[in-house]
Protein backbone atom coordinates (compact mmCIF):
# COMPACT_ATOMS: atom_id res chain seq x y z
CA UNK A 1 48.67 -18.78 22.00
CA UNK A 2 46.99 -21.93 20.94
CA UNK A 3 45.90 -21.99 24.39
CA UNK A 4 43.99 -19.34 24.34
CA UNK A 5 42.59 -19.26 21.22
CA UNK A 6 40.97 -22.50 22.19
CA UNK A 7 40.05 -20.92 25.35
CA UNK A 8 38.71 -17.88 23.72
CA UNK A 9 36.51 -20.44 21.05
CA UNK A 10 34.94 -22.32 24.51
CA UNK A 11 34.11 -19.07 26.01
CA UNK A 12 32.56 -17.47 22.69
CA UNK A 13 30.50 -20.79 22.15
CA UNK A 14 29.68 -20.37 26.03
CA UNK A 15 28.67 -17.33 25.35
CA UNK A 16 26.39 -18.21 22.86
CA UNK A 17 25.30 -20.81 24.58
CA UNK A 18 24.07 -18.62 27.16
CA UNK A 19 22.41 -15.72 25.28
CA UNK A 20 20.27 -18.50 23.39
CA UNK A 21 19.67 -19.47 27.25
CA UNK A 22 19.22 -16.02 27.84
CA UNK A 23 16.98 -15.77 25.13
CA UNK A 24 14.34 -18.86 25.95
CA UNK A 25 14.35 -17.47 29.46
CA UNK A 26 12.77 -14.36 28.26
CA UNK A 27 10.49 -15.52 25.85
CA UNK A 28 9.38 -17.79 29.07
CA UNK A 29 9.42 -15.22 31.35
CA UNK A 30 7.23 -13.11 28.36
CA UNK A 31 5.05 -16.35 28.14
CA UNK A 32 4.28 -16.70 31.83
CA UNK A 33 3.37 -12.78 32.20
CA UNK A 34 0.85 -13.01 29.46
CA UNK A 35 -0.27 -15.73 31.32
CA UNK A 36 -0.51 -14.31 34.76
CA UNK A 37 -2.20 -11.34 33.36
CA UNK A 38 -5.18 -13.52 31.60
CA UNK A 39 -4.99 -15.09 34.91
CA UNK A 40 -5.39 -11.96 36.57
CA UNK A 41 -8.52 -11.34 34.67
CA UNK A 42 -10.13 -14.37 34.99
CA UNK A 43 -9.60 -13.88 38.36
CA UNK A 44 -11.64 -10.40 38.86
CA UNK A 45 -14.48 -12.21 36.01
CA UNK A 46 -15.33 -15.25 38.75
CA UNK A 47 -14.44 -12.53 41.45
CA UNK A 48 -17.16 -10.11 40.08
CA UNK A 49 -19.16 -13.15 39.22
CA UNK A 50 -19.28 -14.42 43.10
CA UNK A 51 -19.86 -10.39 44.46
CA UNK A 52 -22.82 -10.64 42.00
CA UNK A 53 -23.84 -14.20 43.38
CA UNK A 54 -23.44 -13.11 47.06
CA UNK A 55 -25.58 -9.82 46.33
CA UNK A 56 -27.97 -11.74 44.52
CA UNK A 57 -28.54 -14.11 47.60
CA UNK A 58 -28.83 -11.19 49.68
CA UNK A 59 -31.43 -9.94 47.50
CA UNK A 60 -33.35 -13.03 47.51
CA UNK A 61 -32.65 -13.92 51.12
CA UNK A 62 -34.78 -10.30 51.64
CA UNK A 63 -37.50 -11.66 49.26
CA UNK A 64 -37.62 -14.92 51.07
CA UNK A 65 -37.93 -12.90 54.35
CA UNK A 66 -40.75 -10.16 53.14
CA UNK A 67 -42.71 -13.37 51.61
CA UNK A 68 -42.28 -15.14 54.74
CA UNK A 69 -43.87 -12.14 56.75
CA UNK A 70 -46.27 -11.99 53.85
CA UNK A 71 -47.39 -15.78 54.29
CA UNK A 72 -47.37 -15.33 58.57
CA UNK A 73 -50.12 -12.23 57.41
CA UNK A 74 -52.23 -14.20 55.34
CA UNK A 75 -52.39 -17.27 57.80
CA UNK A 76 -53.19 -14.64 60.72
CA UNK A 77 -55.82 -13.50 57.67
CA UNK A 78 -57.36 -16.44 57.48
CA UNK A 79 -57.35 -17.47 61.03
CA UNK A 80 -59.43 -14.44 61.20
CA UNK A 81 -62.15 -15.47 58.60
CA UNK A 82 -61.99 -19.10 60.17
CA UNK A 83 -63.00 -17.57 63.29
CA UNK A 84 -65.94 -14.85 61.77
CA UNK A 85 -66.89 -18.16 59.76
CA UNK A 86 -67.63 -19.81 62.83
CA UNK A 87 -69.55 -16.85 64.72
CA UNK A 88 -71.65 -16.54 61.53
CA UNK A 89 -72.30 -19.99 61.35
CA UNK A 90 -73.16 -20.08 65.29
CA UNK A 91 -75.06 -17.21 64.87
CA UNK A 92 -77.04 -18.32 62.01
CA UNK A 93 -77.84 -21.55 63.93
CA UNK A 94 -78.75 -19.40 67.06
CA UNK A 95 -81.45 -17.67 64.57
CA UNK A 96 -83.03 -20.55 63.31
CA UNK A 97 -82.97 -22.50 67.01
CA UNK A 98 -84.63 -18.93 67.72
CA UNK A 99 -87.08 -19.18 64.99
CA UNK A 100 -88.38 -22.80 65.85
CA UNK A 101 -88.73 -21.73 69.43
CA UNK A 102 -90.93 -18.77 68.18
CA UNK A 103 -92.98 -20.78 66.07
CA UNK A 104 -93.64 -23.16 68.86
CA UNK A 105 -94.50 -20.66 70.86
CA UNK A 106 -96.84 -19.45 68.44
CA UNK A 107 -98.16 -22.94 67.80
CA UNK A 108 -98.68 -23.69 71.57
CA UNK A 109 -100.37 -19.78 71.62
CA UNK A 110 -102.37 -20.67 69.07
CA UNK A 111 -103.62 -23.94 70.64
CA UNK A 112 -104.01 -22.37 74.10
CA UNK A 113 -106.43 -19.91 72.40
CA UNK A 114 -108.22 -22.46 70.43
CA UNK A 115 -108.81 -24.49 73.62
CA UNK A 116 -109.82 -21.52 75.71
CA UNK A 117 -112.93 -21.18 72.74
């Protein structure tokens, strides 16, 4: 009987030993779920945070594209005024070469008629 009375006191204290066991297993297991939900959470914040980033470098990727057709316009723009620039200044030389011809040919008129008098 002494046997098992010593037999039944090791398994009670086992027992014991094992709820308390029991015990900081659950509290770790409770531990580690509140920590795999914040996790969790964090996780869809930086997710949301990098869908935002990746839609926001679409966005300007777009913007970058419209201002580079933009800036392809205005060069083709000013190409085009470089060009009139030219023809106006090659026509406004053209005038005045025009202009001193005509007034030598008035001058050399006007001397043919004085010398015909």
């Amino acid at each position: 009987r002494e046997e098992h009375v010593g037999t039944v006191s090791e398994l009670q204290k086992q027992v014991q030993e094992l709820q308390a066991i029991r015990m900081a297993f659950d509290t770790e297991r409770a531990e580690a779920a509140r920590a795999l939900a914040w996790a969790e959470k964090e996780c869809d914040v930086h997710r949301t945070a990098h869908e935002q980033l990746l839609q926001k470098e679409e966005e300007w990727e777009k913007e970058r594209h419209a201002t580079a057709k933009q800036k392809e316009k205005l060069d083709a723009l000013q190409r085009d005024l470089d060009y009139a620039c030219t023809d106006l200044t090659n026509y406004v030389q053209s005038v005045k070469r025009s202009e001193a011809n005509l007034r030598e040919e008035q001058r050399l008129w006007l001397l043919k008629e004085a010398w015909e008098r």
